[in-house]
N, C-alpha and C. Protein backbone atom coordinates (compact mmCIF):
# COMPACT_ATOMS: atom_id res chain seq x y z
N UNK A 1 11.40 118.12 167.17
CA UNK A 1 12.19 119.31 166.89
C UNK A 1 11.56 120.58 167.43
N UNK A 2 10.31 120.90 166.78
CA UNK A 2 9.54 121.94 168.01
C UNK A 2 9.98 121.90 169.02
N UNK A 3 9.91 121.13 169.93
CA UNK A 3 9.47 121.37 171.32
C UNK A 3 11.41 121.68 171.99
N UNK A 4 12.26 121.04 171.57
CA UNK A 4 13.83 121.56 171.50
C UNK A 4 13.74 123.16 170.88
N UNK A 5 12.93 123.61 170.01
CA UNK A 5 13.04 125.34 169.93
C UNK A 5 12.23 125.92 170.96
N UNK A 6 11.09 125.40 171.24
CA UNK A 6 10.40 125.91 172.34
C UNK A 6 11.03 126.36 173.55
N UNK A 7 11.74 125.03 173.68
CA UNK A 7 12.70 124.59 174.64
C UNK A 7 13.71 126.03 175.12
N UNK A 8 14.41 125.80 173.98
CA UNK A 8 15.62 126.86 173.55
C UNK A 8 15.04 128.38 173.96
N UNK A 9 13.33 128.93 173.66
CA UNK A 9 13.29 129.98 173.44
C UNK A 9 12.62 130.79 175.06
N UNK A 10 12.43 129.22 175.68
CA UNK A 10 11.86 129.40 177.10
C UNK A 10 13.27 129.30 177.92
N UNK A 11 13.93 128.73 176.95
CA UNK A 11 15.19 128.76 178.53
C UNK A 11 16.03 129.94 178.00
N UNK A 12 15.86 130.99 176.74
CA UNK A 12 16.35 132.30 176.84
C UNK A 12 15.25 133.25 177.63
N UNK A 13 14.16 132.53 177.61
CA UNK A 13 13.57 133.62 178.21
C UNK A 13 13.67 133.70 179.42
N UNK A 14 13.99 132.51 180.37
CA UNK A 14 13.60 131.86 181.41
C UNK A 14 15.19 132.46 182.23
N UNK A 15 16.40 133.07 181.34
CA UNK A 15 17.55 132.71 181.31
C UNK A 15 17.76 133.86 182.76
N UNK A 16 17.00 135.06 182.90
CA UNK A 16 17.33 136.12 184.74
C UNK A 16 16.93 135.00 185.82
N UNK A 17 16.15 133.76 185.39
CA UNK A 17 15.79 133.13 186.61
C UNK A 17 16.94 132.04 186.85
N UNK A 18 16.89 132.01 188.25
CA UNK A 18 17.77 130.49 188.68
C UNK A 18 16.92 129.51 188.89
N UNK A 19 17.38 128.32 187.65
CA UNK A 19 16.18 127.37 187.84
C UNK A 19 17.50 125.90 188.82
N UNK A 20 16.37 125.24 189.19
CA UNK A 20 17.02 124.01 190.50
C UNK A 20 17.22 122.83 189.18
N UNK A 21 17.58 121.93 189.81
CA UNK A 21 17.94 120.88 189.11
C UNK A 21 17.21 120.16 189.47
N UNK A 22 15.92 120.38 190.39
CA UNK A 22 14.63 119.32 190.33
C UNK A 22 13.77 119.80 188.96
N UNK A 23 13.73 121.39 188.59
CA UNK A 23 12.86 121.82 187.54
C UNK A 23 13.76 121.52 186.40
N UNK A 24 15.15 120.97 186.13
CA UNK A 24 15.72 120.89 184.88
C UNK A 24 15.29 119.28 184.44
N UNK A 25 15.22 118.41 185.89
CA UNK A 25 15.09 116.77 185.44
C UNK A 25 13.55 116.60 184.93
N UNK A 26 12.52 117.90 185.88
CA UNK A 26 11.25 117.48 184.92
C UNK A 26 11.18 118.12 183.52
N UNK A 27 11.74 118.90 183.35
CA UNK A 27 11.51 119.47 181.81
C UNK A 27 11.86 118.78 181.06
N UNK A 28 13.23 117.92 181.30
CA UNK A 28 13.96 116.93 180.62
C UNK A 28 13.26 115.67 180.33
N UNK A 29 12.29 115.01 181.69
CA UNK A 29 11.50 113.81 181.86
C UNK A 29 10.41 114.60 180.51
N UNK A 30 9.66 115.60 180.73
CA UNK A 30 8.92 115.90 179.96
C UNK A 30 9.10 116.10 178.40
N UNK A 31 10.77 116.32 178.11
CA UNK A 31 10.74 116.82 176.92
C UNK A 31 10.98 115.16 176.13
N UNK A 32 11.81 114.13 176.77
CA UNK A 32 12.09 112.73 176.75
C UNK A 32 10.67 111.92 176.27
N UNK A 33 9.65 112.71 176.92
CA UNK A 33 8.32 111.81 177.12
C UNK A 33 8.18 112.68 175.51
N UNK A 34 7.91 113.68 175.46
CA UNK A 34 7.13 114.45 174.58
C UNK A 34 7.86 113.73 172.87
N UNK A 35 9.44 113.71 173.18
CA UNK A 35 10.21 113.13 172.21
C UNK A 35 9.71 111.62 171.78
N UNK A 36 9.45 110.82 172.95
CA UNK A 36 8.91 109.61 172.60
C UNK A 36 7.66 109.05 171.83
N UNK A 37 6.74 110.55 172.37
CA UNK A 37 5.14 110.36 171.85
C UNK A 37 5.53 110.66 170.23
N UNK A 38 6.41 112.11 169.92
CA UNK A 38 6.43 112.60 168.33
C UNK A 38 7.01 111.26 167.77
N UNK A 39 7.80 110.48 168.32
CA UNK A 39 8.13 109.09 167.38
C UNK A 39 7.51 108.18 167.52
N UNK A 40 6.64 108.19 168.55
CA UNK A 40 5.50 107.01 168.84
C UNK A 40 4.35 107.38 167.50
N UNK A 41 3.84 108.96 167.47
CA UNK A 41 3.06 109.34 166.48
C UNK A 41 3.54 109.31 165.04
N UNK A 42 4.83 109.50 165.06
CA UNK A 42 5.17 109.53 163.43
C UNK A 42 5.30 108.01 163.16
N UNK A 43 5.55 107.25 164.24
CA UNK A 43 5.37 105.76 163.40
C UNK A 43 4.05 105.27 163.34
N UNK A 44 3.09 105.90 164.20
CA UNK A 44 1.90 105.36 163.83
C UNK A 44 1.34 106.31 162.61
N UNK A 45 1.84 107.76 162.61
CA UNK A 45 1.18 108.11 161.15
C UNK A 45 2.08 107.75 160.16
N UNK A 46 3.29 106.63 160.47
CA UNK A 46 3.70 106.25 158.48
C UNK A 46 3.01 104.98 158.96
N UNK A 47 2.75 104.24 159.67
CA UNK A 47 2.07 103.22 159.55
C UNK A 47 0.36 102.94 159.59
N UNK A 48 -0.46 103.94 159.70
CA UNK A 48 -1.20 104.54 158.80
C UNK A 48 -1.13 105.07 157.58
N UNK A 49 -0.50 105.71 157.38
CA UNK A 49 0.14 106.32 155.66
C UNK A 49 0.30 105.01 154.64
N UNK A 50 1.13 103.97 155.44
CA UNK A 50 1.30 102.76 154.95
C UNK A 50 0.14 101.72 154.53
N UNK A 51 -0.64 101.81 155.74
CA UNK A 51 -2.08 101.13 155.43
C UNK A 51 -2.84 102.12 154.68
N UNK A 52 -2.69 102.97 154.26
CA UNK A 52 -4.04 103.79 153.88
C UNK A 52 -3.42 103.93 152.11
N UNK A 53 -2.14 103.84 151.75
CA UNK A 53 -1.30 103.48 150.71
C UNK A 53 -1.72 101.92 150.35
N UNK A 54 -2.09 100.99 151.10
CA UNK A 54 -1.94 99.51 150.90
C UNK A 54 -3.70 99.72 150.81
N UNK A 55 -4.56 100.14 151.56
CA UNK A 55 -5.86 100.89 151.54
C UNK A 55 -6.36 100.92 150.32
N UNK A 56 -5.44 102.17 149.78
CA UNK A 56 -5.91 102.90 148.39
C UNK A 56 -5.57 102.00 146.89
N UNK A 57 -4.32 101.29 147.35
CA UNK A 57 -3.88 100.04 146.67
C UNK A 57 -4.85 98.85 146.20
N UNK A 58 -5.63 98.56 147.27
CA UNK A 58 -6.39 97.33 147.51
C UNK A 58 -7.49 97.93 146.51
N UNK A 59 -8.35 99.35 147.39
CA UNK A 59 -9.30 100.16 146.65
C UNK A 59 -9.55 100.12 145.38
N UNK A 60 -8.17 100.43 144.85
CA UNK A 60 -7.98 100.94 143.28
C UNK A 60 -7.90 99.11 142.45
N UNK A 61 -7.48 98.16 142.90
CA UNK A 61 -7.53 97.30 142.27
C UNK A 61 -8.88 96.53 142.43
N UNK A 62 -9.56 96.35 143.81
CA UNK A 62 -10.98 96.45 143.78
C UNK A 62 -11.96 97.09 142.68
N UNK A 63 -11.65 98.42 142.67
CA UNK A 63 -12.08 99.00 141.36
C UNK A 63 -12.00 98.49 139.67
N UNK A 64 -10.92 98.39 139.80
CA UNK A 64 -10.37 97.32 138.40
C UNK A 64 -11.48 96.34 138.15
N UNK A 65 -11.10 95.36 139.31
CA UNK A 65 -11.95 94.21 139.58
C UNK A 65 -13.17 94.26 139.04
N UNK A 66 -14.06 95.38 139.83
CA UNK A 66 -15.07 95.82 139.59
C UNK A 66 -15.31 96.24 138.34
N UNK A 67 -15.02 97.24 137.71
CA UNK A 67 -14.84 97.53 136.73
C UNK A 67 -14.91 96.56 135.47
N UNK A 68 -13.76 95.55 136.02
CA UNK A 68 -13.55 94.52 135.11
C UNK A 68 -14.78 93.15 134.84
N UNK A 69 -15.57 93.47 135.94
CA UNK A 69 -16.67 92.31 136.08
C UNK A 69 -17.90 92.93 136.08
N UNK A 70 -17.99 94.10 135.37
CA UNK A 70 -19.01 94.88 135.70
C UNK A 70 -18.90 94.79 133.80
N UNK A 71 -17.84 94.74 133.10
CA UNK A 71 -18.00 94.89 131.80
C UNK A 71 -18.38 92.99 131.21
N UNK A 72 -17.66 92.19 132.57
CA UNK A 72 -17.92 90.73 132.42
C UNK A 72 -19.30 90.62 131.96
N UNK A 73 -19.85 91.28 133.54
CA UNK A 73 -21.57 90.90 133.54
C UNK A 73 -22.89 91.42 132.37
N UNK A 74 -21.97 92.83 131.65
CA UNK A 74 -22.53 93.47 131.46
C UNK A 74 -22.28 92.44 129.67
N UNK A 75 -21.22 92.06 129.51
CA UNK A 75 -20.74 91.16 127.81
C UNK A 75 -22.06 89.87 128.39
N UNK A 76 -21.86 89.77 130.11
CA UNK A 76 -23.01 88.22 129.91
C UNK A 76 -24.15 88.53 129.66
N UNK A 77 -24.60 89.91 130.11
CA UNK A 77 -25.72 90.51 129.85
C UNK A 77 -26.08 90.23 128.60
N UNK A 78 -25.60 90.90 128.06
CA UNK A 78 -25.85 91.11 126.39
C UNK A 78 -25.90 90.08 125.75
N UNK A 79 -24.84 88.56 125.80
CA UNK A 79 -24.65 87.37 125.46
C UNK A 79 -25.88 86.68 125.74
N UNK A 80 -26.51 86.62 127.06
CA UNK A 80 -27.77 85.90 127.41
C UNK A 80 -28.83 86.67 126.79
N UNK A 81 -29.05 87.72 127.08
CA UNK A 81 -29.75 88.45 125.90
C UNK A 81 -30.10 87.60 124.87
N UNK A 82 -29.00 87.56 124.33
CA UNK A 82 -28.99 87.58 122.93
C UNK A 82 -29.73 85.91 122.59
N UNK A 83 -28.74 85.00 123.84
CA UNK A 83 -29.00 84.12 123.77
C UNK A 83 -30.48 83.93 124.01
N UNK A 84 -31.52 84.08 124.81
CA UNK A 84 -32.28 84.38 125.68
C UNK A 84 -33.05 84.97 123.88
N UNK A 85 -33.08 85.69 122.86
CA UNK A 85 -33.48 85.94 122.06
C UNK A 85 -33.26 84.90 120.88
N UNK A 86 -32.47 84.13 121.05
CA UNK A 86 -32.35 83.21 119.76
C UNK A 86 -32.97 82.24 120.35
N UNK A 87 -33.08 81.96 121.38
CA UNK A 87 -33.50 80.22 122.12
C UNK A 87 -35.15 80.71 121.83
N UNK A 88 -35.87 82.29 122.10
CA UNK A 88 -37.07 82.61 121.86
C UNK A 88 -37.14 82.39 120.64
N UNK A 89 -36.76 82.87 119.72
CA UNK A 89 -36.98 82.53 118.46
C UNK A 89 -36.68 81.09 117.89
N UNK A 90 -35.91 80.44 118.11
CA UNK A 90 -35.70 78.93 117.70
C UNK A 90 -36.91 78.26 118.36
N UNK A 91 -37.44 78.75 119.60
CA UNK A 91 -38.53 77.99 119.79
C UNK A 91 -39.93 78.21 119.64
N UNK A 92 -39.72 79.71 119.15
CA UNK A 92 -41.34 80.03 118.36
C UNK A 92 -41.15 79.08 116.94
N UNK A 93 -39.99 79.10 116.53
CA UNK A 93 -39.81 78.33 115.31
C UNK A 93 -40.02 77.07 115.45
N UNK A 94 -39.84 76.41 116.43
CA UNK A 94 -40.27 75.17 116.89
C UNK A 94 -41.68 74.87 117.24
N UNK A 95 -42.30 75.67 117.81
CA UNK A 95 -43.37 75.63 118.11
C UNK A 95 -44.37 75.96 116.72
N UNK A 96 -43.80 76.40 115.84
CA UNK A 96 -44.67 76.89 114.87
C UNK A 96 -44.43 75.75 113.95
N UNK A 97 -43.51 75.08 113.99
CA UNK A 97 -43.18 73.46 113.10
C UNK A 97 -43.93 72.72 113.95
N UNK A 98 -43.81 72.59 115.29
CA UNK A 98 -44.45 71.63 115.75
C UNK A 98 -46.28 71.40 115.72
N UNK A 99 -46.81 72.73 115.50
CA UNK A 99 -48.00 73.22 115.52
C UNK A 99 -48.95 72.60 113.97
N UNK A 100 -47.88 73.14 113.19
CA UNK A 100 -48.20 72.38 111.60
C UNK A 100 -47.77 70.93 111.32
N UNK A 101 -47.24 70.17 112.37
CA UNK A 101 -47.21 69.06 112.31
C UNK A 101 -48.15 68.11 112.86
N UNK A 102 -48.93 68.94 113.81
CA UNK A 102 -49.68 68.66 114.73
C UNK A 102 -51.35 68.55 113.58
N UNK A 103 -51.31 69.94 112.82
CA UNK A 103 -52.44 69.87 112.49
C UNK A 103 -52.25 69.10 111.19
N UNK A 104 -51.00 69.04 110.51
CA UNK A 104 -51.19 67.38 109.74
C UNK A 104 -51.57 66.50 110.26
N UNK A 105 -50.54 65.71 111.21
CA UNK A 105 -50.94 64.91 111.71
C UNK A 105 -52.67 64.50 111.84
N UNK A 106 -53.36 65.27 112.68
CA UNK A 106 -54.68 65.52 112.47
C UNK A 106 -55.25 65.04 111.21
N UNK A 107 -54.94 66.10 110.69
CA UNK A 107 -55.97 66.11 109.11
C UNK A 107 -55.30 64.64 108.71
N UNK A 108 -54.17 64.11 109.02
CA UNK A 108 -54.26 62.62 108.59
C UNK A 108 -54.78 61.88 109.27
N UNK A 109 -54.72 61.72 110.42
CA UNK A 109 -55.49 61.02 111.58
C UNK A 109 -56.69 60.56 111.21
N UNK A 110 -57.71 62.31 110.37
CA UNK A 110 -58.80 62.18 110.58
C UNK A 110 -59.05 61.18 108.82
N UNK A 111 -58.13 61.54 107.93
CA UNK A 111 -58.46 60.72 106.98
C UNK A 111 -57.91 59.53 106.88
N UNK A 112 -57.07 58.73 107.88
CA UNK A 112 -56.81 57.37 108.08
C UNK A 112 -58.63 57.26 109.21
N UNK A 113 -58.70 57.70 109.52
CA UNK A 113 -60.20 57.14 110.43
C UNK A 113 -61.46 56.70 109.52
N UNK A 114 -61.37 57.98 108.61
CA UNK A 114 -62.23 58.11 107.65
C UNK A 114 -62.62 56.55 106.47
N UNK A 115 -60.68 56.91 105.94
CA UNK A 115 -60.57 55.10 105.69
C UNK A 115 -60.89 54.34 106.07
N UNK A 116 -60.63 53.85 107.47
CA UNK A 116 -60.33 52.54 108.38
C UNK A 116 -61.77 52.50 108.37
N UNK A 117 -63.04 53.47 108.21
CA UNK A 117 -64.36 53.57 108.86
C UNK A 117 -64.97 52.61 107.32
N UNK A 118 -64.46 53.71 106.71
CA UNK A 118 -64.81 52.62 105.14
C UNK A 118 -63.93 51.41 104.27
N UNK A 119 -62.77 50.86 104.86
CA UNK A 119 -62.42 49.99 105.21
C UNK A 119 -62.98 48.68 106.40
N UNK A 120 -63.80 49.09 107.18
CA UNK A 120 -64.45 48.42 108.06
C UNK A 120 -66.10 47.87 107.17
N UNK A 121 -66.28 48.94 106.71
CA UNK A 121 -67.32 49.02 106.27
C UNK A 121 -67.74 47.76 104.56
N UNK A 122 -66.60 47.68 104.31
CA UNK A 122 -66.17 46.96 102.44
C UNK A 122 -65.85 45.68 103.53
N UNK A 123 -65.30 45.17 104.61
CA UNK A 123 -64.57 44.61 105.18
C UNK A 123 -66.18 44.01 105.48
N UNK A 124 -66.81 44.30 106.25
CA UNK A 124 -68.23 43.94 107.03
C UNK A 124 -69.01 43.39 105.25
N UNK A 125 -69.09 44.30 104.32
CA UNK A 125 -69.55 43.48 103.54
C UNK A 125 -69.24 42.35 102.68
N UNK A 126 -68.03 42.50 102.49
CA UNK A 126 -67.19 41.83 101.76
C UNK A 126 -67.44 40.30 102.32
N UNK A 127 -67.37 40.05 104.30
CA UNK A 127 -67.40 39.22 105.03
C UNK A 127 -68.70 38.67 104.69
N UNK A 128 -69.75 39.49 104.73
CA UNK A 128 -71.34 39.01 104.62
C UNK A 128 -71.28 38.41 103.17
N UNK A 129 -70.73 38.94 102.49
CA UNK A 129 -71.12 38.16 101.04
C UNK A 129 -70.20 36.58 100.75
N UNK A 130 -68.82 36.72 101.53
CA UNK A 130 -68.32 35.68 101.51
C UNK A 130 -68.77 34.57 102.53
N UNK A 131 -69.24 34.95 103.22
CA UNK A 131 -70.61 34.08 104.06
C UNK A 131 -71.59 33.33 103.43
N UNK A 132 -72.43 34.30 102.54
CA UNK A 132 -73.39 33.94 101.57
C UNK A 132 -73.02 33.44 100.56
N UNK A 133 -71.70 33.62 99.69
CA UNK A 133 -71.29 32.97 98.62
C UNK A 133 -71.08 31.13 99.13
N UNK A 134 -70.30 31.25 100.79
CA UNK A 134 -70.43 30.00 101.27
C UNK A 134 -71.18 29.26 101.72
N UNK A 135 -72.21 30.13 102.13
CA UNK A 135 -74.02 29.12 102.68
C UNK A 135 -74.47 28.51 100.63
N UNK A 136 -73.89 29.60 100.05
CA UNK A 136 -74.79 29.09 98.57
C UNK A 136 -74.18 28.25 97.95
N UNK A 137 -72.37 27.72 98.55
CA UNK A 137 -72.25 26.75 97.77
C UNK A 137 -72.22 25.40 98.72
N UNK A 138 -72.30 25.74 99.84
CA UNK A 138 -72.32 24.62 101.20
C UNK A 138 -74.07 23.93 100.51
N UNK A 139 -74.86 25.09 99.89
CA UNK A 139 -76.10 24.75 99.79
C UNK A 139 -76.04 23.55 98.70
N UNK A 140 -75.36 24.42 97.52
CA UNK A 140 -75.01 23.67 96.10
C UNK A 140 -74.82 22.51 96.57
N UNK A 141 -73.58 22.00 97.18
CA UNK A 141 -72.58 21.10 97.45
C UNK A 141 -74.01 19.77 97.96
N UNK A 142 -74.32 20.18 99.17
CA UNK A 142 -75.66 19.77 99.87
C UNK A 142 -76.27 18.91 98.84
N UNK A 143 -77.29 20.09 97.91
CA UNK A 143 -77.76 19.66 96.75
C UNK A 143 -77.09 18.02 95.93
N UNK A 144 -76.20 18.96 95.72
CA UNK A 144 -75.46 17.95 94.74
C UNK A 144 -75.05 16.37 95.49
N UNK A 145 -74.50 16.60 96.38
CA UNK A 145 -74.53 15.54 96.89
C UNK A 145 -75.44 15.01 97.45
N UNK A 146 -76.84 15.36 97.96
CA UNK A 146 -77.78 14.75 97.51
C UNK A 146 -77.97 13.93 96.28
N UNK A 147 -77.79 14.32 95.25
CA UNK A 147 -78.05 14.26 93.84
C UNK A 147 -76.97 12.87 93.00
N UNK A 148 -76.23 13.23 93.80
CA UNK A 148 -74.69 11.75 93.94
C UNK A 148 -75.83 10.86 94.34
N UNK A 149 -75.71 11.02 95.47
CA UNK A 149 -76.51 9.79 96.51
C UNK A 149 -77.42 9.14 95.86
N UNK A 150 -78.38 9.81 95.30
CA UNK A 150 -79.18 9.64 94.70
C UNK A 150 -78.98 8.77 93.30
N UNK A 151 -77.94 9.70 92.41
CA UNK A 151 -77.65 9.05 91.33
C UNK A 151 -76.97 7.05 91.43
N UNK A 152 -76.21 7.46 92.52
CA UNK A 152 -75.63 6.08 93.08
C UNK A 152 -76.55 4.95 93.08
N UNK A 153 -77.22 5.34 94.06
CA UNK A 153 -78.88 4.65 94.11
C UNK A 153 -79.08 4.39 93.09
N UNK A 154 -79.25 5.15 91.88
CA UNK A 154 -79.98 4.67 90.61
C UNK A 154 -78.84 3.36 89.87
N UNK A 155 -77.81 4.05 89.99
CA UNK A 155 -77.23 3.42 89.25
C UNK A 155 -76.90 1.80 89.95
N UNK A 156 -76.80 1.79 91.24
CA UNK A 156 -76.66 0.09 91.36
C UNK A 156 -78.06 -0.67 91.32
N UNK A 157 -79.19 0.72 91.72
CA UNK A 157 -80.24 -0.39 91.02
C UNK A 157 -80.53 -0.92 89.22
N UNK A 158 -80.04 0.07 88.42
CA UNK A 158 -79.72 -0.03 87.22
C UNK A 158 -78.70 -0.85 86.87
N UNK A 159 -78.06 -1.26 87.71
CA UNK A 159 -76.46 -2.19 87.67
C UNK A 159 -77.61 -3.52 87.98
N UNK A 160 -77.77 -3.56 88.99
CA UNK A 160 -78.55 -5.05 90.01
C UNK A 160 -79.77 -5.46 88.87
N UNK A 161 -80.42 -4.45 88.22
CA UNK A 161 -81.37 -5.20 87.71
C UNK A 161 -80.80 -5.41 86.07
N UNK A 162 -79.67 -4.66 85.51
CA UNK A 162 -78.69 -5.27 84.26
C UNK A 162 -78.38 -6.52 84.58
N UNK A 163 -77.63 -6.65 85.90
CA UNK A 163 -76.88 -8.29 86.43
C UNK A 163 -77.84 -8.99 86.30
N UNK A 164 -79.21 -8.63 86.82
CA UNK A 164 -80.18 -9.83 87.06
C UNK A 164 -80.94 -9.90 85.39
N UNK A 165 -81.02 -8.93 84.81
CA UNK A 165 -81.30 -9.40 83.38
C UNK A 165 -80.69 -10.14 82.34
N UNK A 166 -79.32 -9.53 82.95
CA UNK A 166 -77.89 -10.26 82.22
C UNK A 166 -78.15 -11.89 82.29
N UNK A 167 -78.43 -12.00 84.13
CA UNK A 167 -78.16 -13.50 84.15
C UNK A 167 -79.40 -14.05 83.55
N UNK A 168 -80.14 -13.50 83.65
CA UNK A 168 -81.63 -14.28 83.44
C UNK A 168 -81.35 -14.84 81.99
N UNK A 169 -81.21 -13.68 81.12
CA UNK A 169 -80.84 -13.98 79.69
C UNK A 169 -79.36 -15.09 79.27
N UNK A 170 -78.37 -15.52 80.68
CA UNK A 170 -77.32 -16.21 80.27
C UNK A 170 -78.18 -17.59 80.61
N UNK A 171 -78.85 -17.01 81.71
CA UNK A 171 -79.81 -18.55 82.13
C UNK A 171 -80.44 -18.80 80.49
N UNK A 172 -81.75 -17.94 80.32
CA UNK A 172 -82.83 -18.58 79.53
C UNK A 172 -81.43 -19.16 77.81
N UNK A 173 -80.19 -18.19 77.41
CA UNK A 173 -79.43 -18.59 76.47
C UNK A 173 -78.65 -20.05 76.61
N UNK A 174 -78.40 -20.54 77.99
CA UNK A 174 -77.69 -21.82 78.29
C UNK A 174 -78.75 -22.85 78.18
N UNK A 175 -79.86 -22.99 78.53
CA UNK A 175 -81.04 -23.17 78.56
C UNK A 175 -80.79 -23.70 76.91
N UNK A 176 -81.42 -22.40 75.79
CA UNK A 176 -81.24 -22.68 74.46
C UNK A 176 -80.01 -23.56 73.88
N UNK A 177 -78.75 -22.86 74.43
CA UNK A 177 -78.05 -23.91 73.93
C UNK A 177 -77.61 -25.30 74.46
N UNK A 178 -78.23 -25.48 75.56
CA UNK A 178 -78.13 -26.71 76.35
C UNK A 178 -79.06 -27.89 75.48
N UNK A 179 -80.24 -27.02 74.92
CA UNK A 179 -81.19 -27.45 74.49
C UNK A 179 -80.98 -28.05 72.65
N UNK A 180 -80.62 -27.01 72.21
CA UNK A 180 -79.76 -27.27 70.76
C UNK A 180 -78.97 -28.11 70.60
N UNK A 181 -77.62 -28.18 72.05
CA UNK A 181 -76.93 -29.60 71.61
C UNK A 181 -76.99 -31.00 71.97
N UNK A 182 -78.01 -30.83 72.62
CA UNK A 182 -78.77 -32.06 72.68
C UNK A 182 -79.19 -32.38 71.65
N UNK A 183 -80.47 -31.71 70.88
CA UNK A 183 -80.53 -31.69 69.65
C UNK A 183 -79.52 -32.32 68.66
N UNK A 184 -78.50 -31.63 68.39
CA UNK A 184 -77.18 -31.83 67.68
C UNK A 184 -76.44 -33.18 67.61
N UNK A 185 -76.51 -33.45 69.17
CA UNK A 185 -76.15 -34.53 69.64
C UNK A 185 -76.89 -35.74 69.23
N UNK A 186 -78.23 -35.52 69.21
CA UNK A 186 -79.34 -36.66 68.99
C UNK A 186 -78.80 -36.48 67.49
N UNK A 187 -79.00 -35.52 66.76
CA UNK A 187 -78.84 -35.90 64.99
C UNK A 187 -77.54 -36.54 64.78
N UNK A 188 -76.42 -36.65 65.55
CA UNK A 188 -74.78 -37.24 65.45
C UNK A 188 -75.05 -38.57 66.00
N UNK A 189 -75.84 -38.29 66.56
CA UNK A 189 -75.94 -40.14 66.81
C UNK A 189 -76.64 -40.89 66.03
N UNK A 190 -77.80 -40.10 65.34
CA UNK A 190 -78.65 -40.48 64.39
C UNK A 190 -77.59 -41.13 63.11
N UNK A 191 -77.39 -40.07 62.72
CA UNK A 191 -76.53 -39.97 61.73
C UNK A 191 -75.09 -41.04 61.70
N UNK A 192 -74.84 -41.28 63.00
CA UNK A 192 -73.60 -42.50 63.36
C UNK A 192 -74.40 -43.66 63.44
N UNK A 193 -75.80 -43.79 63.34
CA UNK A 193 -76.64 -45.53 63.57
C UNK A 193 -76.56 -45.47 62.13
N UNK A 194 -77.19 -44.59 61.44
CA UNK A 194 -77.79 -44.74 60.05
C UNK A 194 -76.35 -45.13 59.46
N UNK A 195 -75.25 -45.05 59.54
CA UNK A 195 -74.09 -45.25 59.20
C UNK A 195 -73.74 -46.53 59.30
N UNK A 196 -74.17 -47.43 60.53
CA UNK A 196 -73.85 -48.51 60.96
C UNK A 196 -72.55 -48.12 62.20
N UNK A 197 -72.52 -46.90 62.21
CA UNK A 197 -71.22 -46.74 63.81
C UNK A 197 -72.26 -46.42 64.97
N UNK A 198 -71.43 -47.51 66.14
CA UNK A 198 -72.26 -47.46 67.46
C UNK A 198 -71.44 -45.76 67.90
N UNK A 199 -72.44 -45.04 68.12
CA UNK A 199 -72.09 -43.89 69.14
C UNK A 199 -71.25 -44.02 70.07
N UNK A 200 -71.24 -45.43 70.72
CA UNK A 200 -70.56 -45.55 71.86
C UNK A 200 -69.04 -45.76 72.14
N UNK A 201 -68.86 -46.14 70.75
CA UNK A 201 -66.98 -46.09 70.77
C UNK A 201 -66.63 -45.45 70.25
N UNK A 202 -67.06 -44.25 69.78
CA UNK A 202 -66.45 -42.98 69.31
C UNK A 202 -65.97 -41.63 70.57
């Protein structure tokens, strides 16, 4: 639009001169060109305007974004924090259970050792005396059966020389009464002559 008033105010001014119709086709080529560039420029400045609108668009929701993950990081912040403070403390608490378990443990350790030492110790004697209680009756036993053996001995010689007294005395008693009924015998026969009976058919 300018350049049509320009136009207008140069060709009143221009208007005592006789201009040719070679100087009307370049003003025309020129004003055509000049017309083309102002719409060549106004579409590149709405299409800049447009990007710099789509620009400020993008910008401003970027911002949001930002904004919005900046309060994210800042809630994770605080959350890990926090977390990051309870996991410290649950594990000083842990560590402080585990620490007094530790030094039980210990102090039992050391009085199961203590035991087991005097448990070893009742154990070692206990063994030695049941050793010795068994050498003293392995000894006894020894003894004694010696003392069997021995008695045995006595007694079949006390048996052997009963048998042999026994018999001697069944001897020297058969003997006596072998001797008596002969005797007996002689007076029954006596006594069967003096009668007048022969002994012999009785």
């Amino acid at each position: 639009m300018p350049p049509k008033k320009k136009g207008k105010a140069n060709s009143k001014k221009e208007k005592p001169k006789k201009s040719t119709p070679e100087q009307d086709d370049g003003f025309t080529e020129k004003y055509r060109r000049s017309v083309l560039d102002v719409a060549v420029l106004k579409e590149h400045l709405a299409l800049r305007s447009s990007v710099a609108r789509q620009a400020t668009a993008v910008r401003d929701d970027l911002k949001s974004q930002i904004r919005d993950l900046d309060q994210v990081l800042t809630q994770e912040r605080s959350d890990m924090k926090d977390i990051t403070a309870d996991l410290n403390r649950q594990y000083k608490s842990m560590e402080t259970d585990l620490q007094t378990k530790v030094d039980r443990l210990e102090v039992s350790v050391d009085l199961l050792q203590t035991q087991l030492a005097e448990c070893q110790v009742q154990l070692k004697s206990e063994r030695e005396q049941r050793e010795q209680r068994e050498a003293e009756k392995e000894a006894i036993i020894s003894d004694l059966q010696c003392k069997l053996d021995s008695m045995e001995r006595e007694c079949e010689k006390i048996m052997h020389g009963c048998l042999d007294s026994l018999l001697s005395q069944l001897a020297e008693t058969r003997l006596h009464w072998e001797e008596q009924s002969t005797v007996i015998h002689q007076e029954v026969k006596d006594t069967l002559v003096d009668f007048g009976i022969n002994p012999l058919y009785i």
